[in-house]
C-alpha atoms as a PDB file:
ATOM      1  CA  UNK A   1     -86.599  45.482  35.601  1.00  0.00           C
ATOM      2  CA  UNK A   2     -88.290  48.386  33.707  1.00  0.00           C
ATOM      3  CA  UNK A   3     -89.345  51.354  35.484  1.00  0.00           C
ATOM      4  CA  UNK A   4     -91.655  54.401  34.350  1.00  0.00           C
ATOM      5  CA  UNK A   5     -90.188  56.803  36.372  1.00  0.00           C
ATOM      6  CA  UNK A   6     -87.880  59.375  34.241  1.00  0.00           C
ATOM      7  CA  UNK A   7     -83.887  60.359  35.251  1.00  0.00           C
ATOM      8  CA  UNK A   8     -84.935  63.926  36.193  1.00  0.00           C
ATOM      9  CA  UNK A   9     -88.015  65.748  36.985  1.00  0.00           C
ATOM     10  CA  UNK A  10     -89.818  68.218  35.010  1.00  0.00           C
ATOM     11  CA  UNK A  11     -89.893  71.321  36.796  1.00  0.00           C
ATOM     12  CA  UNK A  12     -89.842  72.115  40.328  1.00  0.00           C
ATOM     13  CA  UNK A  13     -92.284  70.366  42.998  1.00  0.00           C
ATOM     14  CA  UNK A  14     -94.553  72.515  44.567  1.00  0.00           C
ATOM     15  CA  UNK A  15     -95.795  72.289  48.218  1.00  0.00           C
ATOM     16  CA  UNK A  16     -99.518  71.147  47.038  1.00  0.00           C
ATOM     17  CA  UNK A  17     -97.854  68.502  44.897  1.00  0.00           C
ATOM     18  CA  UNK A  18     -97.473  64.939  45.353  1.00  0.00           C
ATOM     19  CA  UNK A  19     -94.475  63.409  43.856  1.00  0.00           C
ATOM     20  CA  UNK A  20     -91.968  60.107  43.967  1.00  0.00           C
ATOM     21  CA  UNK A  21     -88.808  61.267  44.877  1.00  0.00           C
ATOM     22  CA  UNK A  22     -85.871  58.401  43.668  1.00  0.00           C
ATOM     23  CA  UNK A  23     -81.928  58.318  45.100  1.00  0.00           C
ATOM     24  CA  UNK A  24     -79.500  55.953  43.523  1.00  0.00           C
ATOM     25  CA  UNK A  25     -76.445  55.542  45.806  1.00  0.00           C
ATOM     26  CA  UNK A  26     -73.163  54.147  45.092  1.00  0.00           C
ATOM     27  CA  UNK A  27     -72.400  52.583  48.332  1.00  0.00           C
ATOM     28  CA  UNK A  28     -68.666  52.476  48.337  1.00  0.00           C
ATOM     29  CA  UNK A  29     -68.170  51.489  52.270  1.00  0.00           C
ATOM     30  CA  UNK A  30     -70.450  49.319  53.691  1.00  0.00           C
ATOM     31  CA  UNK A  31     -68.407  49.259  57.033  1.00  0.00           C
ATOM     32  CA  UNK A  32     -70.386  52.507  57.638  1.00  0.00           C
ATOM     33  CA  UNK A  33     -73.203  52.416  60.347  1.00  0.00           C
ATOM     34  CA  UNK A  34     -75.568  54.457  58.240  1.00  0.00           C
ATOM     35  CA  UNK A  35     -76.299  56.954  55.956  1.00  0.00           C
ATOM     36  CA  UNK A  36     -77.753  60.624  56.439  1.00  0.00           C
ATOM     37  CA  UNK A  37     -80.204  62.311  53.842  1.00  0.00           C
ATOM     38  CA  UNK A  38     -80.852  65.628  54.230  1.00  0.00           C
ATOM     39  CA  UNK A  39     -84.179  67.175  52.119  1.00  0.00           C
ATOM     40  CA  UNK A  40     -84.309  71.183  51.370  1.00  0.00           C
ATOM     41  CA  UNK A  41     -86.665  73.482  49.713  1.00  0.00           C
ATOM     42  CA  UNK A  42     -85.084  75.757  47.214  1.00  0.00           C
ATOM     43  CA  UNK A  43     -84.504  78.577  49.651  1.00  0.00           C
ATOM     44  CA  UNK A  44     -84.167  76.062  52.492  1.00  0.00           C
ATOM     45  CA  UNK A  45     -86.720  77.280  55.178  1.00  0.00           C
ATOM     46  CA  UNK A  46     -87.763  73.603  55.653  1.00  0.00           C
ATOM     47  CA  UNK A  47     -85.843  70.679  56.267  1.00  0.00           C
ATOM     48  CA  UNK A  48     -86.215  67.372  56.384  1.00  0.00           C
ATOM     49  CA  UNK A  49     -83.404  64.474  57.641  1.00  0.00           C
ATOM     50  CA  UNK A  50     -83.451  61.119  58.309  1.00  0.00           C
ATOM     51  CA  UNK A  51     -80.268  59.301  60.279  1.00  0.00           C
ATOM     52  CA  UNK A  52     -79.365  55.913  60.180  1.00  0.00           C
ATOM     53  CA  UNK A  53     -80.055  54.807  56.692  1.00  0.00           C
ATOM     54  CA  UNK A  54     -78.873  51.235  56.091  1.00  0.00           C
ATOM     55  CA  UNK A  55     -78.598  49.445  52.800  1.00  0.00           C
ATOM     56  CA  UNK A  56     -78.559  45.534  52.654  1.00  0.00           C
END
């Protein structure tokens, strides 16, 4: 599979920006019930988190 996307952004993303945001995860225990990502800006006065992530 070939993908355009490149390992690391450019530069920072700035809050009028749109942009693709990738994770690779090494999933070493699976007998885990889910995941948790947490999202920051750079001086983290907003926050974003999602519980529960699940990988097949």
């Amino acid at each position: 599979m070939t993908s355009d996307l490149t390992p690391a952004q450019s530069g920072p993303i700035t809050a009028e920006a749109v942009a693709t945001l990738v994770l690779e995860l090494d999933v070493n225990n699976p007998e885990l019930s889910g995941y948790q990502l947490t999202v920051s800006d750079v001086d983290g006065s907003r926050t974003a988190q999602w519980h529960g992530i699940r990988f097949p």
